[in-house]
PDB file of N, CA and C in Angstrom:
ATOM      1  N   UNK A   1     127.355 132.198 105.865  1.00  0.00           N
ATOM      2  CA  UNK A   1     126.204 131.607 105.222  1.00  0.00           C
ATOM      3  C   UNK A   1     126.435 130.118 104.957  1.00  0.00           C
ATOM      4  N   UNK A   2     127.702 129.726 104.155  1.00  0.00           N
ATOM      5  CA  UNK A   2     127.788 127.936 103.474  1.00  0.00           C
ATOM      6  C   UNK A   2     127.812 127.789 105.483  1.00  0.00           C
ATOM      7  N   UNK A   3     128.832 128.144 106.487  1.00  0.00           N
ATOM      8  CA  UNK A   3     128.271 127.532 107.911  1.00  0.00           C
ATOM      9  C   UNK A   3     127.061 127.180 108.340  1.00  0.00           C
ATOM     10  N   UNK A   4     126.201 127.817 107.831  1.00  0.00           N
ATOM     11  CA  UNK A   4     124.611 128.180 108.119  1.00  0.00           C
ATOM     12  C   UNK A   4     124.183 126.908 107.524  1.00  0.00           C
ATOM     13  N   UNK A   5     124.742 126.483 106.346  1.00  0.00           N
ATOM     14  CA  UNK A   5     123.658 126.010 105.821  1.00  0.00           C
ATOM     15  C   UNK A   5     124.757 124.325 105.829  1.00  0.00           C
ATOM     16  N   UNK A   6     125.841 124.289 106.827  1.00  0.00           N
ATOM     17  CA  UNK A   6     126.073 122.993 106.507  1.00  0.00           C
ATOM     18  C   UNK A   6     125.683 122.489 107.876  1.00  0.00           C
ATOM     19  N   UNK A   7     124.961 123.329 109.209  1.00  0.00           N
ATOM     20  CA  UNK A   7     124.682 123.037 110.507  1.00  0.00           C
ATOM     21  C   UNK A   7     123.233 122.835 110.169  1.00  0.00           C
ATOM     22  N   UNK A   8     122.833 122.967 109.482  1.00  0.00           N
ATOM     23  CA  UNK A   8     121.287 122.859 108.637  1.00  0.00           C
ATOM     24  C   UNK A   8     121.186 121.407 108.352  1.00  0.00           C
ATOM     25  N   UNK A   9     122.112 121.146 107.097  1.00  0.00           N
ATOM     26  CA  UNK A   9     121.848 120.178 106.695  1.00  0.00           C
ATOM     27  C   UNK A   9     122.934 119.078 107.896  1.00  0.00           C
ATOM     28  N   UNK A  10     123.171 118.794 108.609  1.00  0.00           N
ATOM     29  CA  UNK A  10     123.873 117.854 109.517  1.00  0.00           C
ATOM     30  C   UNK A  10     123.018 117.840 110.950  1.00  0.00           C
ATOM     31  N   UNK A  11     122.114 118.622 110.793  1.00  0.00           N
ATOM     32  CA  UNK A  11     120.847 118.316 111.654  1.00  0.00           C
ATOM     33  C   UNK A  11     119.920 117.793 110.991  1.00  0.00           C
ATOM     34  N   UNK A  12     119.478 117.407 109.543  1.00  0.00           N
ATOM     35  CA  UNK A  12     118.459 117.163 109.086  1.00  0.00           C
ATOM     36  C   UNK A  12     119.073 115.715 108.777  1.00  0.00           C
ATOM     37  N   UNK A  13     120.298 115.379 108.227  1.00  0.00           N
ATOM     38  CA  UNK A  13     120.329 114.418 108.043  1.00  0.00           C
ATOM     39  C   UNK A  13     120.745 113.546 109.309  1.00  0.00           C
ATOM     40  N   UNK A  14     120.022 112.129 109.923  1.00  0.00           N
ATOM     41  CA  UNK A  14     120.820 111.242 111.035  1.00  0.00           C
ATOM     42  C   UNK A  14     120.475 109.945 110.460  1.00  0.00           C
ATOM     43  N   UNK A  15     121.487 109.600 110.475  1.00  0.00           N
ATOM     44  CA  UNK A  15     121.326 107.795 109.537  1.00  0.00           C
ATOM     45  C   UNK A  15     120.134 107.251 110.503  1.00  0.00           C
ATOM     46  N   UNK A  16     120.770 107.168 111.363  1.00  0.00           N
ATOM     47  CA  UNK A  16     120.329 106.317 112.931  1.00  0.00           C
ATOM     48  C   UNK A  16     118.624 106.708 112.588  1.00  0.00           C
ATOM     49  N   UNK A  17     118.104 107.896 112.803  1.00  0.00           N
ATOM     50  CA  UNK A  17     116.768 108.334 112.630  1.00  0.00           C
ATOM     51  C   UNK A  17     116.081 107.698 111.335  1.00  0.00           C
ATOM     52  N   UNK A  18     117.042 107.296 110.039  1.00  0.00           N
ATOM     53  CA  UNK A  18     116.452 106.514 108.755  1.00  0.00           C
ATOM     54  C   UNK A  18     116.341 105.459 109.187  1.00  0.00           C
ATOM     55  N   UNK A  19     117.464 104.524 110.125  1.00  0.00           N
ATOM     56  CA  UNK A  19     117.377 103.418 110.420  1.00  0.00           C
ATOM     57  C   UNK A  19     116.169 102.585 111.304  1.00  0.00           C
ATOM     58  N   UNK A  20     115.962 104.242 112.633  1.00  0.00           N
ATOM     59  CA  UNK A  20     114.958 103.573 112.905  1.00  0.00           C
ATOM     60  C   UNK A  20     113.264 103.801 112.493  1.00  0.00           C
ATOM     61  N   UNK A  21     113.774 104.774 111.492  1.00  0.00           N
ATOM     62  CA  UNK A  21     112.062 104.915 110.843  1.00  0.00           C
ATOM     63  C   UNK A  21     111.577 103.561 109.936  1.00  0.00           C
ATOM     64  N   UNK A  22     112.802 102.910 109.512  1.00  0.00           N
ATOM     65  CA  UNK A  22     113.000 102.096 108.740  1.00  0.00           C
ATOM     66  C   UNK A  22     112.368 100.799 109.490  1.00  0.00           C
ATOM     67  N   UNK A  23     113.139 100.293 110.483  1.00  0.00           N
ATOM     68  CA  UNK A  23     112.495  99.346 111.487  1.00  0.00           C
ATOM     69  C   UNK A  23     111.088  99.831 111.693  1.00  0.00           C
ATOM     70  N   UNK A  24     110.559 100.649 112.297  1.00  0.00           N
ATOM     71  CA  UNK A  24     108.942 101.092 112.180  1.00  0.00           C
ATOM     72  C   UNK A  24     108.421 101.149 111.283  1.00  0.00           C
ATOM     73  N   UNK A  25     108.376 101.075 109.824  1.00  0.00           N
ATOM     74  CA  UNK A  25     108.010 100.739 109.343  1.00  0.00           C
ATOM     75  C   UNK A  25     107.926  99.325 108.732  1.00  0.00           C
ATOM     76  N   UNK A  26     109.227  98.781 108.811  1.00  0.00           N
ATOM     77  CA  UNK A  26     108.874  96.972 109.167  1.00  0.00           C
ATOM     78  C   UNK A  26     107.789  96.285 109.939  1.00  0.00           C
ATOM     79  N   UNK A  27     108.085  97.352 111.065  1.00  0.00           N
ATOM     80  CA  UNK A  27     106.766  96.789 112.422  1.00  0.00           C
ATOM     81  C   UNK A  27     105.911  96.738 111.951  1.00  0.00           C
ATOM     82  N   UNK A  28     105.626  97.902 111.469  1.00  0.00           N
ATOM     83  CA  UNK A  28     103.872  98.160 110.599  1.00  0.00           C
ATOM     84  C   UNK A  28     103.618  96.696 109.595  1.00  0.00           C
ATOM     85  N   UNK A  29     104.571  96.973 108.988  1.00  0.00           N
ATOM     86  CA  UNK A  29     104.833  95.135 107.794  1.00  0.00           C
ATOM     87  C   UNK A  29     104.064  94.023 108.307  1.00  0.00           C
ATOM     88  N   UNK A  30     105.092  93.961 109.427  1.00  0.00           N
ATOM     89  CA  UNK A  30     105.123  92.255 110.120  1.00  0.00           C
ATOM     90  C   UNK A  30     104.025  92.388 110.814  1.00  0.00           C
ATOM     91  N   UNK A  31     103.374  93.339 111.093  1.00  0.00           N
ATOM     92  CA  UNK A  31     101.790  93.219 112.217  1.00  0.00           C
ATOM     93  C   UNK A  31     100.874  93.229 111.022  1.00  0.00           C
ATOM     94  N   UNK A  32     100.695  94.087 109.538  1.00  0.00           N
ATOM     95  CA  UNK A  32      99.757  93.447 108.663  1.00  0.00           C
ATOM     96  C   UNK A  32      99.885  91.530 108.213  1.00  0.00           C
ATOM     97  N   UNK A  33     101.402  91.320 108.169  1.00  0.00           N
ATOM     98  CA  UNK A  33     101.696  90.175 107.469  1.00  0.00           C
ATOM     99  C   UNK A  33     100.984  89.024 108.635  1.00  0.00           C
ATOM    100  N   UNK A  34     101.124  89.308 109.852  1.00  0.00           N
ATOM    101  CA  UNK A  34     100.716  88.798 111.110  1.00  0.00           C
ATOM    102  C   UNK A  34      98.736  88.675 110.796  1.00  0.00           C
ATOM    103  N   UNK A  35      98.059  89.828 110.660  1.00  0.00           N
ATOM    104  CA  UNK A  35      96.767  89.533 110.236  1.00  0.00           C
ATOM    105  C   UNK A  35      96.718  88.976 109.474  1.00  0.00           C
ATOM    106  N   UNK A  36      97.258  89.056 108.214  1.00  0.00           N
ATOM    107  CA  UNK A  36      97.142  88.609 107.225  1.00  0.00           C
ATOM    108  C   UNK A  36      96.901  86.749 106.772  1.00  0.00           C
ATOM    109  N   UNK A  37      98.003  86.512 107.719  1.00  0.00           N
ATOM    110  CA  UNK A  37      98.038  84.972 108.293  1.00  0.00           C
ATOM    111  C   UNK A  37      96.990  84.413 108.847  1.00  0.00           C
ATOM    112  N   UNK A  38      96.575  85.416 109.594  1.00  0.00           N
ATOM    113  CA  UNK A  38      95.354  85.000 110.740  1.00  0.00           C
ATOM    114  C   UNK A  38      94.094  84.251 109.646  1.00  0.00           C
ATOM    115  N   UNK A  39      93.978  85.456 108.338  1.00  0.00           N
ATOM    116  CA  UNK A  39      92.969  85.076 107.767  1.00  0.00           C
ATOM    117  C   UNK A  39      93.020  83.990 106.691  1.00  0.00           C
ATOM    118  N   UNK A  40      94.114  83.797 106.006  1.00  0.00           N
ATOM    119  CA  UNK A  40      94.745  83.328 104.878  1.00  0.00           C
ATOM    120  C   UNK A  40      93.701  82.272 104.169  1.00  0.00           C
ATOM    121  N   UNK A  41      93.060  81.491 103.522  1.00  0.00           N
ATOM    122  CA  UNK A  41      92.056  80.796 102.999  1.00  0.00           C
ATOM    123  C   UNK A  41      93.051  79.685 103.086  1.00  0.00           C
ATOM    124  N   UNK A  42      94.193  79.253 101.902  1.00  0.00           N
ATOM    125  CA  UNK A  42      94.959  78.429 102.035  1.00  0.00           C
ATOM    126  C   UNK A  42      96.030  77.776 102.590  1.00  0.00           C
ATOM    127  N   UNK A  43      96.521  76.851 102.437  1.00  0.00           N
ATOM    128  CA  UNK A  43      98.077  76.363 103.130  1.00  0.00           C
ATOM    129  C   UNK A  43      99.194  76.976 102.360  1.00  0.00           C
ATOM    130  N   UNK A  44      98.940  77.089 101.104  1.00  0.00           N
ATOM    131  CA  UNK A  44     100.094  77.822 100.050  1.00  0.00           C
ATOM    132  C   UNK A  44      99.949  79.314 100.271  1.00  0.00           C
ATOM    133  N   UNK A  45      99.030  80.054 100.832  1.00  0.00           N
ATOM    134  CA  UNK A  45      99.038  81.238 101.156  1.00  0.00           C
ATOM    135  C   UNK A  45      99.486  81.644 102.918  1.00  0.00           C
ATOM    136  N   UNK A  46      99.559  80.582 103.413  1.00  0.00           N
ATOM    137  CA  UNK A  46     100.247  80.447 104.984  1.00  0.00           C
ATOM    138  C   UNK A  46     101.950  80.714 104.808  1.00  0.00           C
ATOM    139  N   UNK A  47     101.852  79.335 103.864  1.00  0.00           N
ATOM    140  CA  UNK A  47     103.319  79.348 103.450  1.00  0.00           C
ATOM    141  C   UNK A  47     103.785  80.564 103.021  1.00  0.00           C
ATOM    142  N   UNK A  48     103.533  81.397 102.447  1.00  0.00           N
ATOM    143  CA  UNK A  48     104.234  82.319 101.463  1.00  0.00           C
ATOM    144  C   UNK A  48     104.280  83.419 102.634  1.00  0.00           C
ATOM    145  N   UNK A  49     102.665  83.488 103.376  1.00  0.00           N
ATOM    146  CA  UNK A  49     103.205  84.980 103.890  1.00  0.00           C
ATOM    147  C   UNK A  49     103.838  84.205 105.109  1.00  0.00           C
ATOM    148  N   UNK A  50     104.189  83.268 106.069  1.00  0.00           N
ATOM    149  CA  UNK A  50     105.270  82.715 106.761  1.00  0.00           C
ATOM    150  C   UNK A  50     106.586  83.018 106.328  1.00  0.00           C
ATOM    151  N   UNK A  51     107.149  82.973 105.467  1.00  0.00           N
ATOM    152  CA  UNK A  51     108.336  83.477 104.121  1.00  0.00           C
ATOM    153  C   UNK A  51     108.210  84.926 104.506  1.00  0.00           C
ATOM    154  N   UNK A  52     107.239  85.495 104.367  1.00  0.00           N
ATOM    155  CA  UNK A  52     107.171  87.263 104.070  1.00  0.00           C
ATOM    156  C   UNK A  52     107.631  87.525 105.534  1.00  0.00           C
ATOM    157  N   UNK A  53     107.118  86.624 106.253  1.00  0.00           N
ATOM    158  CA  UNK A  53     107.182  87.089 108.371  1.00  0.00           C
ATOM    159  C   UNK A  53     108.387  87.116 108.443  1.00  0.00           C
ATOM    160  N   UNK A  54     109.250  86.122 107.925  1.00  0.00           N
ATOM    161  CA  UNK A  54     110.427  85.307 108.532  1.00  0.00           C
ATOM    162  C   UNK A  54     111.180  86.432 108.385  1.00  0.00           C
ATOM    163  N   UNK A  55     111.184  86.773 106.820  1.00  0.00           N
ATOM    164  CA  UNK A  55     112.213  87.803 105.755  1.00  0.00           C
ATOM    165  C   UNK A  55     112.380  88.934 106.921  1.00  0.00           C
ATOM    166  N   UNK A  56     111.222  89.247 106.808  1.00  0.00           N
ATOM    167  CA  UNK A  56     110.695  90.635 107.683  1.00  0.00           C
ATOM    168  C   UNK A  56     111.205  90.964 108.946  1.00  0.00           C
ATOM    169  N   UNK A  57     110.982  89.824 109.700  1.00  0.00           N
ATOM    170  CA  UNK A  57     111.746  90.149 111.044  1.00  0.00           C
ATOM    171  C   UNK A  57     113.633  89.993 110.781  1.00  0.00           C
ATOM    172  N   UNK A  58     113.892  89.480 109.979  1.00  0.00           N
ATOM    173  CA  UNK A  58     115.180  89.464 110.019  1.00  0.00           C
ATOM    174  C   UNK A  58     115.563  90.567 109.711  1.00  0.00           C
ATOM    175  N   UNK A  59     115.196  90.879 108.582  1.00  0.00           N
ATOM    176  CA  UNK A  59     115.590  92.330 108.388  1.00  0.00           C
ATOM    177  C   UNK A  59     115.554  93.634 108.958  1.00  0.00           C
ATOM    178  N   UNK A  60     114.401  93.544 110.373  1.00  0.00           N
ATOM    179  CA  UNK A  60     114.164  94.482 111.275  1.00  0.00           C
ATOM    180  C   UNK A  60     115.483  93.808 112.192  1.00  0.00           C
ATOM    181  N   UNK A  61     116.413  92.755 112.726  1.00  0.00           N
ATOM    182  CA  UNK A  61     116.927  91.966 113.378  1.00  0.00           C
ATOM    183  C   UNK A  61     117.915  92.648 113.008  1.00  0.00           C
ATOM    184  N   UNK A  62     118.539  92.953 111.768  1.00  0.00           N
ATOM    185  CA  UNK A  62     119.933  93.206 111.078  1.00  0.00           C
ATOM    186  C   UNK A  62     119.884  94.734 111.183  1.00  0.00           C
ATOM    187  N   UNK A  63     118.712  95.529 110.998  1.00  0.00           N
ATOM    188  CA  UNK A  63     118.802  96.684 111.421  1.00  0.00           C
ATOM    189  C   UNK A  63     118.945  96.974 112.706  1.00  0.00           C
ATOM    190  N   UNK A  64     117.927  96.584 113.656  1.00  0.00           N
ATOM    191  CA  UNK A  64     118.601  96.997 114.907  1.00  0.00           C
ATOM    192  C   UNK A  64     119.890  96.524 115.296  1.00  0.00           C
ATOM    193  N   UNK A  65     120.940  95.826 114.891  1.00  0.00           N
ATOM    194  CA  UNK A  65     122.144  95.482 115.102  1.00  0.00           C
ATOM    195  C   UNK A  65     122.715  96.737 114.843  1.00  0.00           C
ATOM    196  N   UNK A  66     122.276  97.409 113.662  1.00  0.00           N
ATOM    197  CA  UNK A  66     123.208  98.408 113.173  1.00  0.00           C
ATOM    198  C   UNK A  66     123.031  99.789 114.175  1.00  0.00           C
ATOM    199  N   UNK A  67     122.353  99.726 115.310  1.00  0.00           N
ATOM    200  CA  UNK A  67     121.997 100.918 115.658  1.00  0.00           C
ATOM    201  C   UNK A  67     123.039 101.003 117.310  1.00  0.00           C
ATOM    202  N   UNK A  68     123.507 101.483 117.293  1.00  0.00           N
ATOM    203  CA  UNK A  68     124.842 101.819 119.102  1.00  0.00           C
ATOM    204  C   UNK A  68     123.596 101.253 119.888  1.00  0.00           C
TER     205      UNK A  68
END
């Protein structure tokens, strides 16, 4: 039974699969932050979400590093 249930849980858990749900959901991020720009009214609101883009892709950048 504890066999049963540790081939259970070592199939449910895969970093790699958090990592890349993780990046997809960045994507999703950086393509609203991307409209978002498109529409922006101001220059101080360009600026900021430009900042939000930059952050964003890096951090999708540093994750896919981490992946074989």
């Amino acid at each position: 039974m504890l066999e049963r249930r540790m081939s259970f849980m070592s199939a449910v858990y895969n970093p790699e699969s958090d990592t890349i749900a993780e990046i997809e959901r960045l994507e999703i991020e950086a393509r609203d932050l991307r409209r978002r720009l498109e529409h922006a009214p101001g220059a101080e609101d360009k600026r900021v979400l430009n900042r939000l883009m930059k952050e964003t892709e890096q951090r999708i950048e540093l994750l896919r590093q981490r992946l074989p």
